[in-house]
C-alpha atoms as a PDB file:
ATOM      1  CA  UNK A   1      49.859 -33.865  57.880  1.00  0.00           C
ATOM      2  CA  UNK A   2      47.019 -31.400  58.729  1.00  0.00           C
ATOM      3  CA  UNK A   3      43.538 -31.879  57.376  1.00  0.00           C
ATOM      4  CA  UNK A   4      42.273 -28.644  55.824  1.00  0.00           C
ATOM      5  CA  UNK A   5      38.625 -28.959  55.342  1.00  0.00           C
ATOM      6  CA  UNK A   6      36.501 -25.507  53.192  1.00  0.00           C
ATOM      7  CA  UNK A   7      34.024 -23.710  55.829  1.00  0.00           C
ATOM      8  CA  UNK A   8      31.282 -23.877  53.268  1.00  0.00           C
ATOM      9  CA  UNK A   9      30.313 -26.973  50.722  1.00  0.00           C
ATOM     10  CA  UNK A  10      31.542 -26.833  47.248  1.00  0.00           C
ATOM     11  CA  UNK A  11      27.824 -27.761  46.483  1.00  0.00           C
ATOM     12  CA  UNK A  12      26.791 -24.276  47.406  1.00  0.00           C
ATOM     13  CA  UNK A  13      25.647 -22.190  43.982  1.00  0.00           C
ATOM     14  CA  UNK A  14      27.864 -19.435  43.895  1.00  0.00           C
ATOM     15  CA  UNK A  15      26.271 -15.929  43.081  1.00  0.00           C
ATOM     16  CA  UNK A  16      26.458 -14.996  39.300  1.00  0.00           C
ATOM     17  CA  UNK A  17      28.509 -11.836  38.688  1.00  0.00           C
ATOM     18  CA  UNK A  18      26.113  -9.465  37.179  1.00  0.00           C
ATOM     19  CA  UNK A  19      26.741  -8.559  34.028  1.00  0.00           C
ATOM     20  CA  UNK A  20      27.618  -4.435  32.936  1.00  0.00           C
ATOM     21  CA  UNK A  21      24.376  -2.316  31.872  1.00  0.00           C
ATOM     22  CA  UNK A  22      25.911  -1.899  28.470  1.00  0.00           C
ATOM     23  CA  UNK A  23      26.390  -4.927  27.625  1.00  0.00           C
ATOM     24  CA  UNK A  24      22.798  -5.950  28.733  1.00  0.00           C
ATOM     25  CA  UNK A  25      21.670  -2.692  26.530  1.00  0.00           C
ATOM     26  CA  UNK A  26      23.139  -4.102  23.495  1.00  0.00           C
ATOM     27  CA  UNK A  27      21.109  -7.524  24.342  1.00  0.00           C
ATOM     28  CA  UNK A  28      17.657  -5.605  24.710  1.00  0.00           C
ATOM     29  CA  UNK A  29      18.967  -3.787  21.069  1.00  0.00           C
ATOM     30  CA  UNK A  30      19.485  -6.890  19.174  1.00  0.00           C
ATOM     31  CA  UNK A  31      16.028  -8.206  20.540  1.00  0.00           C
ATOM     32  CA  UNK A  32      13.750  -5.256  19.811  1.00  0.00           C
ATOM     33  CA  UNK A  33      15.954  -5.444  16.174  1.00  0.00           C
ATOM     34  CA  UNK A  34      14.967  -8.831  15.465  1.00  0.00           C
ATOM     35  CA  UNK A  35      11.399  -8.304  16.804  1.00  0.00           C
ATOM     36  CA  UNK A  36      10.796  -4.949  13.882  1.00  0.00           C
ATOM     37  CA  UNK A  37      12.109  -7.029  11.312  1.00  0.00           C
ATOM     38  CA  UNK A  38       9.512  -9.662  12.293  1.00  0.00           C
ATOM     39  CA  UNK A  39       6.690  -6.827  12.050  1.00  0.00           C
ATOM     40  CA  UNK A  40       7.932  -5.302   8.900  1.00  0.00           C
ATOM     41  CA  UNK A  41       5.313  -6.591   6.331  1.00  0.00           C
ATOM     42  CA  UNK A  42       6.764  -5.795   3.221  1.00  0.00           C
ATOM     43  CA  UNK A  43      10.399  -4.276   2.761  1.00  0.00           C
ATOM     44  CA  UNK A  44      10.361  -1.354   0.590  1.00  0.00           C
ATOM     45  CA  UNK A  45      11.342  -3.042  -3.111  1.00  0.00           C
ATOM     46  CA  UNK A  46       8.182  -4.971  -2.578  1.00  0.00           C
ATOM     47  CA  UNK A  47       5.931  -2.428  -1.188  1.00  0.00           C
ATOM     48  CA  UNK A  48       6.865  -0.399  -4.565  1.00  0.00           C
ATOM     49  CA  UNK A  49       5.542  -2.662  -7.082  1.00  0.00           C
ATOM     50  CA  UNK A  50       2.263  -3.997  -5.003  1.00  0.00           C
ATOM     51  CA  UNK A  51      -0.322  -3.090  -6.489  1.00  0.00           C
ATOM     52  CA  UNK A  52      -3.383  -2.872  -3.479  1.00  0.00           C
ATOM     53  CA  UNK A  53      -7.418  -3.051  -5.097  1.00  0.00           C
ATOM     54  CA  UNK A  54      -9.539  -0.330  -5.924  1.00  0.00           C
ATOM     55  CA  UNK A  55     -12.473   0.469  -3.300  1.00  0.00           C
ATOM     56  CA  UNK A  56     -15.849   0.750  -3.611  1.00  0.00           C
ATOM     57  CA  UNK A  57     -15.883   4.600  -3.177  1.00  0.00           C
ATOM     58  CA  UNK A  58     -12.241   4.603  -5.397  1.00  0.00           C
ATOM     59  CA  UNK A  59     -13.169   1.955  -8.535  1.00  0.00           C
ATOM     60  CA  UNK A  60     -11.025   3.266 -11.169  1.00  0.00           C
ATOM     61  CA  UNK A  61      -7.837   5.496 -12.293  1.00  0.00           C
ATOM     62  CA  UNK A  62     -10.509   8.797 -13.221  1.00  0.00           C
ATOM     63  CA  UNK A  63     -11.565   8.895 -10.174  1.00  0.00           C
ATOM     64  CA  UNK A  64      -8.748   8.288  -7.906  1.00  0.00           C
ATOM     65  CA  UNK A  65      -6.993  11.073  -9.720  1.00  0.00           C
ATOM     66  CA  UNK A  66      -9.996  13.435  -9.363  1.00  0.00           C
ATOM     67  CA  UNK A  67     -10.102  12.621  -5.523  1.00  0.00           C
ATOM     68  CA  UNK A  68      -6.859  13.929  -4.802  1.00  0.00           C
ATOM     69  CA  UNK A  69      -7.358  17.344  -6.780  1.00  0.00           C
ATOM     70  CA  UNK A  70      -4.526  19.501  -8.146  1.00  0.00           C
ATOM     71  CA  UNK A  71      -6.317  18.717 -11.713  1.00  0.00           C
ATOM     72  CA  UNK A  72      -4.636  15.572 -11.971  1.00  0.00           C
ATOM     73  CA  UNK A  73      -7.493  13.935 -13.859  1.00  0.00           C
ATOM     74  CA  UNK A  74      -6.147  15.572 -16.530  1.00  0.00           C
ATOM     75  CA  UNK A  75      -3.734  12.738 -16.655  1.00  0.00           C
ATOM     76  CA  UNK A  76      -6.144  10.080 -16.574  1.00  0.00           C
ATOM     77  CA  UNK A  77      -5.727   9.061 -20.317  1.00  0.00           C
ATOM     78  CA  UNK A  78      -2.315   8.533 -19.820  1.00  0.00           C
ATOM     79  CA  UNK A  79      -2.286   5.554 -17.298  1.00  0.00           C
ATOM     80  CA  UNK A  80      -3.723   2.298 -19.442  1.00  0.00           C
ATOM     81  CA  UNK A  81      -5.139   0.475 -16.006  1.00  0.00           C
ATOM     82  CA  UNK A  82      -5.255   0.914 -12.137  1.00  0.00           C
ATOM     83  CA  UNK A  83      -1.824  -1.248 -12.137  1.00  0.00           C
ATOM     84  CA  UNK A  84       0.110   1.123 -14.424  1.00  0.00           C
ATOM     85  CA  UNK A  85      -0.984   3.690 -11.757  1.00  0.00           C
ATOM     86  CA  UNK A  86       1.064   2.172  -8.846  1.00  0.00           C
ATOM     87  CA  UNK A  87       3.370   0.645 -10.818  1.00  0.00           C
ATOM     88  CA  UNK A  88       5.593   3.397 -12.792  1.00  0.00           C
ATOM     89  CA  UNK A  89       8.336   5.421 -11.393  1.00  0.00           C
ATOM     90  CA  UNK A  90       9.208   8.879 -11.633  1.00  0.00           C
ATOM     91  CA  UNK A  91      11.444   9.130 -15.061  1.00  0.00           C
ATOM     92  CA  UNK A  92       8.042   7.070 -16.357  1.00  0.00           C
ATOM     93  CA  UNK A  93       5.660   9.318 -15.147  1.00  0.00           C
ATOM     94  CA  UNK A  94       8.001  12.269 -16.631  1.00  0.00           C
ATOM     95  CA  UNK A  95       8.114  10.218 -19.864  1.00  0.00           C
ATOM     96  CA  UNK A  96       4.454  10.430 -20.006  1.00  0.00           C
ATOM     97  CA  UNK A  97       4.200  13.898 -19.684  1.00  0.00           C
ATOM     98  CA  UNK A  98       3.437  14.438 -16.133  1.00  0.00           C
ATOM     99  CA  UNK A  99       4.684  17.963 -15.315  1.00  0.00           C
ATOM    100  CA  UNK A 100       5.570  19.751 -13.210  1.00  0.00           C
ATOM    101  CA  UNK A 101       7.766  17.614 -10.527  1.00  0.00           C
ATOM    102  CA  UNK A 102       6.064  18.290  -8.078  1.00  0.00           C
ATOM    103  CA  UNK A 103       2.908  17.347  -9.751  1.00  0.00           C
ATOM    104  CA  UNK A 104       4.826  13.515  -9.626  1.00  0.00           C
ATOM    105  CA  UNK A 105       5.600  14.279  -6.313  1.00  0.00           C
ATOM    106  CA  UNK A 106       2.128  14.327  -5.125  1.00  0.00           C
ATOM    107  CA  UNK A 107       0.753  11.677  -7.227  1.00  0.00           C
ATOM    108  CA  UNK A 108       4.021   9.113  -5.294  1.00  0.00           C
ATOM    109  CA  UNK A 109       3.073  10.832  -1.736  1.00  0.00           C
ATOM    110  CA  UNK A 110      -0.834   9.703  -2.434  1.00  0.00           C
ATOM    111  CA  UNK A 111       0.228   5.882  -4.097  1.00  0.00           C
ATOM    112  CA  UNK A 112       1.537   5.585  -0.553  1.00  0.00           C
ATOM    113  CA  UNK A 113      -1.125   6.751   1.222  1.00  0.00           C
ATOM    114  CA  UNK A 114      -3.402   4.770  -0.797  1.00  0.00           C
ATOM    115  CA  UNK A 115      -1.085   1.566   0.092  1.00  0.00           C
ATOM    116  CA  UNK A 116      -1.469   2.429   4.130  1.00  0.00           C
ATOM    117  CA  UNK A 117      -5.210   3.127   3.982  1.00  0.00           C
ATOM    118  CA  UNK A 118      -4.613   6.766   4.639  1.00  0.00           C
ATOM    119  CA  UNK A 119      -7.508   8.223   2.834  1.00  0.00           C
ATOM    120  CA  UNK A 120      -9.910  10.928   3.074  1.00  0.00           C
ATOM    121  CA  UNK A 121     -13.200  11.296   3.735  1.00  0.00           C
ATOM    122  CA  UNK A 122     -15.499   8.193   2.382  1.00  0.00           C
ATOM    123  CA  UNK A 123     -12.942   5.956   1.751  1.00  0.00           C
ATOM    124  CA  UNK A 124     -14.141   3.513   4.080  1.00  0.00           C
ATOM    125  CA  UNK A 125     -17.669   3.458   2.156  1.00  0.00           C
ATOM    126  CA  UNK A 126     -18.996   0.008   0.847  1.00  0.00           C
ATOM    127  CA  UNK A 127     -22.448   0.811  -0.633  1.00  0.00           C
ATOM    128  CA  UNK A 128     -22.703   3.336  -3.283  1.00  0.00           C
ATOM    129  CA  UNK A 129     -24.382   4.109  -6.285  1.00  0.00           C
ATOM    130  CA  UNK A 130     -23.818   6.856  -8.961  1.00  0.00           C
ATOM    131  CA  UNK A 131     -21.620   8.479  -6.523  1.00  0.00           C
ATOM    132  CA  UNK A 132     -23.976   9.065  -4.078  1.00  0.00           C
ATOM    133  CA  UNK A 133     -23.498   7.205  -0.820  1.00  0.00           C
ATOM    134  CA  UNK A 134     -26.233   7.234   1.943  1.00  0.00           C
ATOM    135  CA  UNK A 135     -25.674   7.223   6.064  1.00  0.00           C
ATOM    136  CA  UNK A 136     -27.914   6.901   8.410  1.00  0.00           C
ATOM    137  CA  UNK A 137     -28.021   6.594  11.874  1.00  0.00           C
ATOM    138  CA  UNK A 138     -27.923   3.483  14.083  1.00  0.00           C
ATOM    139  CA  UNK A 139     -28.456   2.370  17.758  1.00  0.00           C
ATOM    140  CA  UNK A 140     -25.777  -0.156  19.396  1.00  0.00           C
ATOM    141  CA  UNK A 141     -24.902  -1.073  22.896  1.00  0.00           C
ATOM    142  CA  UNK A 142     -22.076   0.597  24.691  1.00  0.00           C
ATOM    143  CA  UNK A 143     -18.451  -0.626  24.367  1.00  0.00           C
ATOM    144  CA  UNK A 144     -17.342  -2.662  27.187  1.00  0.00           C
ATOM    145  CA  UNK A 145     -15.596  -0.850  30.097  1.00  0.00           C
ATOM    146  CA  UNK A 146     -13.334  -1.541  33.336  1.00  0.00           C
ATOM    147  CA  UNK A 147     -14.252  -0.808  36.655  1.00  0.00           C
ATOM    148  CA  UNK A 148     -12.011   0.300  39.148  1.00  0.00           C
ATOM    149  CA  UNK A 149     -11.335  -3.275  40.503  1.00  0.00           C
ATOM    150  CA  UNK A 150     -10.221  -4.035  36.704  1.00  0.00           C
ATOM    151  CA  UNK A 151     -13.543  -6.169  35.706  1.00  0.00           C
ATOM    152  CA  UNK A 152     -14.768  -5.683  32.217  1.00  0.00           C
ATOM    153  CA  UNK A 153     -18.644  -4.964  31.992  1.00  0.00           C
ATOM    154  CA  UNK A 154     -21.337  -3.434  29.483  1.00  0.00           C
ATOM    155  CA  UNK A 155     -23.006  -0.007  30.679  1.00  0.00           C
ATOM    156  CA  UNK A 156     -26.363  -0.221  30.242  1.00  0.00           C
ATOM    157  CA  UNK A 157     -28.136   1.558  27.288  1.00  0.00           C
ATOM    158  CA  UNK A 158     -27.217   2.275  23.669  1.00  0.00           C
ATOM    159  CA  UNK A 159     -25.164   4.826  21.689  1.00  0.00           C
ATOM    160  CA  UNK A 160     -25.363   6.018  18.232  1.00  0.00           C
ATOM    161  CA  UNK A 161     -23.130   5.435  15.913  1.00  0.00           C
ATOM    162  CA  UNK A 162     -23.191   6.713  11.750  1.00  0.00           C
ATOM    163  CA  UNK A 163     -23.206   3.934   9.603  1.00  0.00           C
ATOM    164  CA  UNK A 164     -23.314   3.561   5.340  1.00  0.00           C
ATOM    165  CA  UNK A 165     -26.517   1.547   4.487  1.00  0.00           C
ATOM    166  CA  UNK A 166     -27.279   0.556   0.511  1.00  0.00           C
ATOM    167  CA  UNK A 167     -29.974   3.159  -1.035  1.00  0.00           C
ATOM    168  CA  UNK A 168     -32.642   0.608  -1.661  1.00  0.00           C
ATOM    169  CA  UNK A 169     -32.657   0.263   2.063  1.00  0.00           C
ATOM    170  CA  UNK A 170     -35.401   2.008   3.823  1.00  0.00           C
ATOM    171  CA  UNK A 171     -34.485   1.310   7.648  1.00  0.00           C
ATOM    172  CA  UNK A 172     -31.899   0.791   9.608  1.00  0.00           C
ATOM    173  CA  UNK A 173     -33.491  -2.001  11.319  1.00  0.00           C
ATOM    174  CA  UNK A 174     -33.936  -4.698   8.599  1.00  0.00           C
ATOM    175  CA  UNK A 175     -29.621  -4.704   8.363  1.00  0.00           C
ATOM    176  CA  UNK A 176     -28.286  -7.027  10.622  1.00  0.00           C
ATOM    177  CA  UNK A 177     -26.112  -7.013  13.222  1.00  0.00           C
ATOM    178  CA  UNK A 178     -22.770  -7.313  11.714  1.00  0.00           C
ATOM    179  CA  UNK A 179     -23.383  -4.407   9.139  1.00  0.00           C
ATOM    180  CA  UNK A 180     -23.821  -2.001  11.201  1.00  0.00           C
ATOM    181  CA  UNK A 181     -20.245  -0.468  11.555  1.00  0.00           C
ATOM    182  CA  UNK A 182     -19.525   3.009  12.070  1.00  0.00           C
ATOM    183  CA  UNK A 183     -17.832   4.984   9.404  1.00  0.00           C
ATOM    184  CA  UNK A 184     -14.551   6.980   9.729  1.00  0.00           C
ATOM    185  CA  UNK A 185     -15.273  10.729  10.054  1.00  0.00           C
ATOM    186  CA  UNK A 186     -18.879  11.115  10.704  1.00  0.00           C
ATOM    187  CA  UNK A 187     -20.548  11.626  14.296  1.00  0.00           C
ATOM    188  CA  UNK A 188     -23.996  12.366  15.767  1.00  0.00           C
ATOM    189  CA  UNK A 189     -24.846  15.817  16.717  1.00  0.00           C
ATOM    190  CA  UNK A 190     -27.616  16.394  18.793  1.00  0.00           C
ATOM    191  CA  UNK A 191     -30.506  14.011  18.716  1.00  0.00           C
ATOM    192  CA  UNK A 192     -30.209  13.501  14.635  1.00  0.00           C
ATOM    193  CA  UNK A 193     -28.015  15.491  12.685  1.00  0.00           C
ATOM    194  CA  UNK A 194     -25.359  13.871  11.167  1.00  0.00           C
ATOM    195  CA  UNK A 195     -22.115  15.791  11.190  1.00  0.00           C
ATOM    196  CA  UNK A 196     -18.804  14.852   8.825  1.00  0.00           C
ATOM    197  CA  UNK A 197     -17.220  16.051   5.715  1.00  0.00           C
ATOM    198  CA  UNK A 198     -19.522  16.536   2.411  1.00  0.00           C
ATOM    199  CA  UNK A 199     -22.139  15.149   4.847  1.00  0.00           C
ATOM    200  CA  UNK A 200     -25.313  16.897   3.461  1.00  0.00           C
ATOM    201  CA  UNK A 201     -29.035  16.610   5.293  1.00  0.00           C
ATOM    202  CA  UNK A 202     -31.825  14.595   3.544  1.00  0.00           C
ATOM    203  CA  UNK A 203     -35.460  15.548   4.469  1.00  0.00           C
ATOM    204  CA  UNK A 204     -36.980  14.432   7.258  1.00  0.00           C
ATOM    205  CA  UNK A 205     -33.560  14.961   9.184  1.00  0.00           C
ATOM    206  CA  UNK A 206     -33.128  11.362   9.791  1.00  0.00           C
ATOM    207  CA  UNK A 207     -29.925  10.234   7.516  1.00  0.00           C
ATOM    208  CA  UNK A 208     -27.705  12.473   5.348  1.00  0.00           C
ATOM    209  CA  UNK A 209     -25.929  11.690   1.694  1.00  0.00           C
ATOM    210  CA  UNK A 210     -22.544  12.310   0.488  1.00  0.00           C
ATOM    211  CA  UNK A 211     -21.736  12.762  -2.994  1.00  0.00           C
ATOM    212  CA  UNK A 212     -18.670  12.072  -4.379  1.00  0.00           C
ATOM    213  CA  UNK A 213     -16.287  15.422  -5.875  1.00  0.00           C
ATOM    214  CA  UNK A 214     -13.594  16.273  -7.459  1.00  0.00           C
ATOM    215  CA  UNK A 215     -10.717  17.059  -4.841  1.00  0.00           C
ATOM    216  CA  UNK A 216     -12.352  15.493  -1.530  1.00  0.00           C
ATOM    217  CA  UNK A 217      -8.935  14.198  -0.830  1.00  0.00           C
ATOM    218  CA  UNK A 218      -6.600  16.922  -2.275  1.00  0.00           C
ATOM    219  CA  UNK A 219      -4.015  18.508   0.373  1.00  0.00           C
ATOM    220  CA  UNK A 220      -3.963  22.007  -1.051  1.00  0.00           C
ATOM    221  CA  UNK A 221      -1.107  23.903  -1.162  1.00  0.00           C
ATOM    222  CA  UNK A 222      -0.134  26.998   1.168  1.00  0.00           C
ATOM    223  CA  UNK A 223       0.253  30.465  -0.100  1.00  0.00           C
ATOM    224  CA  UNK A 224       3.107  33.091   0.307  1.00  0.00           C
ATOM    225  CA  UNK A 225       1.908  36.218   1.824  1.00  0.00           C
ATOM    226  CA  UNK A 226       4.768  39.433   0.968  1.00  0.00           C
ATOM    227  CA  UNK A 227       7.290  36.887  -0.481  1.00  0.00           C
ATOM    228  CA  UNK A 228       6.794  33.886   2.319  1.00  0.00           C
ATOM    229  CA  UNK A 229       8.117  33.581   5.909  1.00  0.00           C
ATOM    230  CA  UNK A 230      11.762  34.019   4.707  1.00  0.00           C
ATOM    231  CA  UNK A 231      11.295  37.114   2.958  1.00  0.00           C
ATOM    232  CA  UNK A 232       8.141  38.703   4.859  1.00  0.00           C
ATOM    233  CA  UNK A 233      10.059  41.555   6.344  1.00  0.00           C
ATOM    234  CA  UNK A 234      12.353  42.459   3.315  1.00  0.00           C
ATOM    235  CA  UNK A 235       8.881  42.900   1.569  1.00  0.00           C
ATOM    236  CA  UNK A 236       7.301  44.686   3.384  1.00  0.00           C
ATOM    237  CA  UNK A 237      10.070  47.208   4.388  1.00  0.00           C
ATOM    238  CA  UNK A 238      10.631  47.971   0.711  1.00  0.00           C
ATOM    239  CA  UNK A 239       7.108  48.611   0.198  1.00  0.00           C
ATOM    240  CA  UNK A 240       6.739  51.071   3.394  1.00  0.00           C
ATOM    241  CA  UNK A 241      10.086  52.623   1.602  1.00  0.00           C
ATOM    242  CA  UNK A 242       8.119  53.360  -1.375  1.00  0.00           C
ATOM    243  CA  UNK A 243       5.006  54.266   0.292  1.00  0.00           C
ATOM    244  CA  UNK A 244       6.831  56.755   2.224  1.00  0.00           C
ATOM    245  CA  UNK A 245       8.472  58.142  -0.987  1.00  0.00           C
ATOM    246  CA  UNK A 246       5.322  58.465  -2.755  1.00  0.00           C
ATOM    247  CA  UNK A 247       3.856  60.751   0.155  1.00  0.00           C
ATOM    248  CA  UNK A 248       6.712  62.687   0.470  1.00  0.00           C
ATOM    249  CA  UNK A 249       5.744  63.806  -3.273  1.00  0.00           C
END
């Protein structure tokens, strides 16, 4: 009998057959799956019937509906509070006498936007009074940077940065540190000129106010020129038709 001994030791780890790219695709799938559900913050049944608070520069139905334009404060007296507002659905707002659709249309597109934070200018205002919010301008250090050996540091010197102060406030200087945070939509031009939408100069040139108006927000609507893109040239070619008819006579 012949003693067969193996040429390497069954204690040896033997190499792992790699698995095919698709199936490690549908693995990496599944993950980044699980991982948006995880993210999703509210599904979409929910997100319909939350109702988020009114802002400072958006307290109350009348003037979230005269923000957005298109006349829709016209509506106002049909909506009994700022919950009604986000909470009825189409056929409701139909029942109510909202016309036409696509008036309803635009008053769903801007509940959503008002859900996301998507707003126009001002929205981001805390300190206002009668309408009328003030901005000033304020000195801060630089944001940190990296160099090229991937170290964080501060540049040296300040930058200027637009900030919403309360009207009763005469400098910039008595706020502290924490308030001063820039608002969305407003830069410095120059040495002091204040630059943004509805942004209008105070004397002195050292701050500017914006008032609130009817239709800061509203998306308006495109026109048709000679009928629209999809009948531009039909249009047009009649008319040269008739132009060329009436000269002939």
């Amino acid at each position: 009998m012949t003693l067969v001994l193996f040429k390497y030791s069954r204690l040896k780890s033997i190499h792992r057959i790699p698995k095919p790219f698709k199936y490690l695709n549908q693995v990496r799938n599944r993950t980044l799956a699980a991982e948006s559900l995880e993210k999703k913050p509210l599904s979409a049944k929910r997100r319909f019937f939350w109702v988020p608070r009114p802002s400072k520069f958006c307290p109350d139905v009348n003037t979230f509906l005269s923000l957005i334009g298109r006349n829709m404060s016209e509506h106002a007296s049909k909506f009994p509070g700022w919950a009604s507002l986000f909470r009825l659905e189409s056929p409701e707002l139909k029942r109510l006498g909202i016309e036409p659709p696509r008036t309803r249309r635009y008053l769903l597109l801007w509940r959503e936007r008002y859900r996301q934070g998507n707003l126009g200018a001002g929205a981001d205002f805390k300190y206002i009074k009668d309408g009328v919010a003030h901005l000033r301008i304020a000195n801060v250090p630089k944001d940190p940077k990296l160099n090229k050996r991937g170290i964080e540091y501060t540049p040296s010197g300040l930058r200027k940065i637009v900030i919403n102060i309360p009207s009763d406030v005469k400098s910039v200087e008595d706020l502290p540190p924490e308030k001063l945070v820039p608002v969305k939509g407003y830069r410095v031009r120059g040495t002091n000129t204040i630059v943004g939408p509805y942004a209008l100069p105070i004397k002195g040139g050292k701050g500017a106010v914006v008032t609130r108006k009817e239709g800061m927000w509203e998306i308006s609507r495109g026109r048709k020129i000679d009928g629209g893109e999809r009948r531009q040239a039909e249009v047009r070619a009649k008319r040269k038709r008739e132009e060329k008819r009436a000269a002939a006579l």
